[in-house]
C-alpha atoms as a PDB file:
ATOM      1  CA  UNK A   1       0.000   0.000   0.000  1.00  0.00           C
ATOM      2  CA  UNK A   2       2.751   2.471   0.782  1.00  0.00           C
ATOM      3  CA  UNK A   3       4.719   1.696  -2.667  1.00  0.00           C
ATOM      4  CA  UNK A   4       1.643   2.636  -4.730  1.00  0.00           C
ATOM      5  CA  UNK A   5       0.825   5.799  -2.320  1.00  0.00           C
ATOM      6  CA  UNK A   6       4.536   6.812  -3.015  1.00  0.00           C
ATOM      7  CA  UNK A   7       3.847   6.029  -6.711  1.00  0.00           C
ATOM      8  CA  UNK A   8       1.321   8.339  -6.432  1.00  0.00           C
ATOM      9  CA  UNK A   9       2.696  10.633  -4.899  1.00  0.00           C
ATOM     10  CA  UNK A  10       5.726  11.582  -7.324  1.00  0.00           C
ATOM     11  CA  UNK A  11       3.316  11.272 -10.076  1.00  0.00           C
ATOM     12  CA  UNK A  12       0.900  14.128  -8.486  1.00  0.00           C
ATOM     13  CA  UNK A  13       4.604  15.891  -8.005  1.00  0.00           C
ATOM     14  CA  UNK A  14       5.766  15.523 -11.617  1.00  0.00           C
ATOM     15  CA  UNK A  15       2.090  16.727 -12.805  1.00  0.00           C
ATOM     16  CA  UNK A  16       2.506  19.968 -10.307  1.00  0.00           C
ATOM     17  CA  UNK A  17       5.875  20.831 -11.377  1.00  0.00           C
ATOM     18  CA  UNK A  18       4.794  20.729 -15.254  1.00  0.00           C
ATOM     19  CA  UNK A  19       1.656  22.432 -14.574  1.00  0.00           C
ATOM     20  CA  UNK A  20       3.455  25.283 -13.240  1.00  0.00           C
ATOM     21  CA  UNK A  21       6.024  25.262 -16.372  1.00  0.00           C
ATOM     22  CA  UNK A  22       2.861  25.056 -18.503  1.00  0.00           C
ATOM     23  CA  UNK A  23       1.498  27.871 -16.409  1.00  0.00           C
ATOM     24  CA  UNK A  24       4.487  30.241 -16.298  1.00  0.00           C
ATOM     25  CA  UNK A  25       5.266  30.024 -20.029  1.00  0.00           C
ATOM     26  CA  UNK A  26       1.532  30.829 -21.166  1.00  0.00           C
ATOM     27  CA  UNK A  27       1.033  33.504 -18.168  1.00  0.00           C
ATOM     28  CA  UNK A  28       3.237  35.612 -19.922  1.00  0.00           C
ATOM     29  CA  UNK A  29       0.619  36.194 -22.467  1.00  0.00           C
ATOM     30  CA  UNK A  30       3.197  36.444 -25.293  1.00  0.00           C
ATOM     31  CA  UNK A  31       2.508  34.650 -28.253  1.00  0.00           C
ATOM     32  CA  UNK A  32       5.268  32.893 -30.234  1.00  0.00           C
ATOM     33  CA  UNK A  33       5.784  31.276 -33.676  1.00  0.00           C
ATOM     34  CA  UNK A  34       8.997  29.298 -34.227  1.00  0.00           C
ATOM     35  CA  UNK A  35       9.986  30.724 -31.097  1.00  0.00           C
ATOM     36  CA  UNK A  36       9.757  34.452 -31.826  1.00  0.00           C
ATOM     37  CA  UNK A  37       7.313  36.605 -30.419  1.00  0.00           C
ATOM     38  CA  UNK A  38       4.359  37.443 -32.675  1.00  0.00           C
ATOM     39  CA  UNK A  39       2.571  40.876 -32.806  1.00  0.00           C
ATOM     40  CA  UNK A  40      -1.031  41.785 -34.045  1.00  0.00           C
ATOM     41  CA  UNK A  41      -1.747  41.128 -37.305  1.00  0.00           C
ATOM     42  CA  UNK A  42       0.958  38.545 -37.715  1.00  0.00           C
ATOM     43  CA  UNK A  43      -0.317  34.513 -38.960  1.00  0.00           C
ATOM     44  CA  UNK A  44       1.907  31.809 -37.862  1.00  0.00           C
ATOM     45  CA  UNK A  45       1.932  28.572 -40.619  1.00  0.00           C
ATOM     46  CA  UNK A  46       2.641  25.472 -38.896  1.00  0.00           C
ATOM     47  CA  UNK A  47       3.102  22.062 -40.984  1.00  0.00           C
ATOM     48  CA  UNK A  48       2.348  18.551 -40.057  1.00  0.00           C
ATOM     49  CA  UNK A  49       2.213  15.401 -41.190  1.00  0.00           C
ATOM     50  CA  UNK A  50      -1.915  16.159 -41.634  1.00  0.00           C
ATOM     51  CA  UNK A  51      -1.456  19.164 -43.155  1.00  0.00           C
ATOM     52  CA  UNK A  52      -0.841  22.694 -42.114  1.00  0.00           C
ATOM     53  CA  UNK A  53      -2.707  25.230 -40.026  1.00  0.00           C
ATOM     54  CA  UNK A  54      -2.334  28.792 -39.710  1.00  0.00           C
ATOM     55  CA  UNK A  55      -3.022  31.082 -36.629  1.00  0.00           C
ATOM     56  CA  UNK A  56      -3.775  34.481 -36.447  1.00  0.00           C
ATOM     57  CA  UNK A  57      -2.029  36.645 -33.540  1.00  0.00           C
ATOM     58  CA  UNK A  58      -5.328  36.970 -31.519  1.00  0.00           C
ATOM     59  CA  UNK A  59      -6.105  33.329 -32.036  1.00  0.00           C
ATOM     60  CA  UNK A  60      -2.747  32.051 -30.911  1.00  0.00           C
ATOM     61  CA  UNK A  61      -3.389  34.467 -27.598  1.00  0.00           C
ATOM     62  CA  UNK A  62      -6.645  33.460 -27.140  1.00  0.00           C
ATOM     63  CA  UNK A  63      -5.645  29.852 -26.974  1.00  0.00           C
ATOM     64  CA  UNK A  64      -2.728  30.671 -24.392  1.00  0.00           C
ATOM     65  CA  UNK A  65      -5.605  32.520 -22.171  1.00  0.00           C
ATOM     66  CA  UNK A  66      -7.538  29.263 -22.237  1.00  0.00           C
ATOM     67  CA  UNK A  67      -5.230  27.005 -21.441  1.00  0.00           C
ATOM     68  CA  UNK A  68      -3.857  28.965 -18.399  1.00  0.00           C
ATOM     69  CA  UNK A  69      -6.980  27.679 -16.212  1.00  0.00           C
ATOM     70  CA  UNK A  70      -5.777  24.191 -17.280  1.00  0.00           C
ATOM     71  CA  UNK A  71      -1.929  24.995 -15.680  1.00  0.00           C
ATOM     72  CA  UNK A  72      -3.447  25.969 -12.437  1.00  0.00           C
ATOM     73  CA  UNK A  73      -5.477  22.804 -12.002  1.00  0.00           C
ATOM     74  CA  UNK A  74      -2.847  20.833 -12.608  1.00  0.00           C
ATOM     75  CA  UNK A  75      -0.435  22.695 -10.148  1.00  0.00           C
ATOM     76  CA  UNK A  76      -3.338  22.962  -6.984  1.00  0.00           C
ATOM     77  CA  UNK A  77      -4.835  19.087  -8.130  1.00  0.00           C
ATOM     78  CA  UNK A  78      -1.537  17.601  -8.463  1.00  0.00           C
ATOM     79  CA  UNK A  79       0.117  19.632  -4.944  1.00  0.00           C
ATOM     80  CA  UNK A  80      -3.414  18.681  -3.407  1.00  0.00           C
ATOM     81  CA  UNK A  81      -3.337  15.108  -4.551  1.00  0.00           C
ATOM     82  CA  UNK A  82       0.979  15.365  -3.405  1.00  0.00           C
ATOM     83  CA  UNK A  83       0.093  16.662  -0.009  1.00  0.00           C
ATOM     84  CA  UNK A  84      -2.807  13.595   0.945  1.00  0.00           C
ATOM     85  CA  UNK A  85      -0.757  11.017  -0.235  1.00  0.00           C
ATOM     86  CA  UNK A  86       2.247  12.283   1.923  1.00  0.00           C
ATOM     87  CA  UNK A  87       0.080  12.428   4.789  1.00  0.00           C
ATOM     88  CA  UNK A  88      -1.453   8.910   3.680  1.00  0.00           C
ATOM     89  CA  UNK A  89       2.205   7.454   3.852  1.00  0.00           C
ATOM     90  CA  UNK A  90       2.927   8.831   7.399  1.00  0.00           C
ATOM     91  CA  UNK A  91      -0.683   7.481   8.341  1.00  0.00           C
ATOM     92  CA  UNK A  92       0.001   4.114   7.301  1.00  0.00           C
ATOM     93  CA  UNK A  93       4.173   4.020   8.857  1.00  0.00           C
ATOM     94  CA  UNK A  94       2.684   5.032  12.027  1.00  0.00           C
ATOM     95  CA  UNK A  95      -0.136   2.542  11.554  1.00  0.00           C
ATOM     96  CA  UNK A  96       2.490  -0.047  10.368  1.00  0.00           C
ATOM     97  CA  UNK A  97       4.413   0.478  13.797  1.00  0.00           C
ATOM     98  CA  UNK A  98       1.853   0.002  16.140  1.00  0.00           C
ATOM     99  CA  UNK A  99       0.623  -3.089  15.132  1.00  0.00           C
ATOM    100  CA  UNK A 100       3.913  -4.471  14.366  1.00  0.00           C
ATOM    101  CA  UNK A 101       5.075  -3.524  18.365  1.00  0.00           C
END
């Protein structure tokens, strides 16, 4: 039981940490195509293997607006789910000790 609450654990701790990459880099409300920073009126053309898309500046902004409420769920639900599981572990140590004395 402790393994998979520690398992658990570092993957609520890996989802935090890149929710709050996720959230720092679109925060900054800049948008970017091939990694320069786009101004209005500019398109960005991106090309896949299904094709190719283009984006307008206030599309491209729009989209890193929307996905900011995304970043914060993942850094509260995954530091929320971090903390209970830590607390879960300690729990079931302390249980662990008792009955083994």
């Amino acid at each position: 039981m402790r393994t998979l609450l520690k398992v658990v654990a570092v993957i609520a701790l890996g989802l935090s940490l890149f929710g709050g990459c996720a959230w720092s880099n679109h925060s900054r409300g800049v948008p970017e195509c091939d990694g320069k920073a786009m101004e209005p009126g500019d398109s960005c053309r991106t090309v896949g293997r299904g094709g190719g898309s283009t984006r307008t500046y206030e599309e491209t902004k729009r989209s890193l607006a929307d996905s900011v409420p995304v970043d914060r769920a993942l850094v509260f639900g995954g530091a929320a789910v971090f903390v209970v599981t830590v607390v879960a572990v300690r729990a079931t140590r302390r249980r662990e000790g008792r009955e083994a004395a």
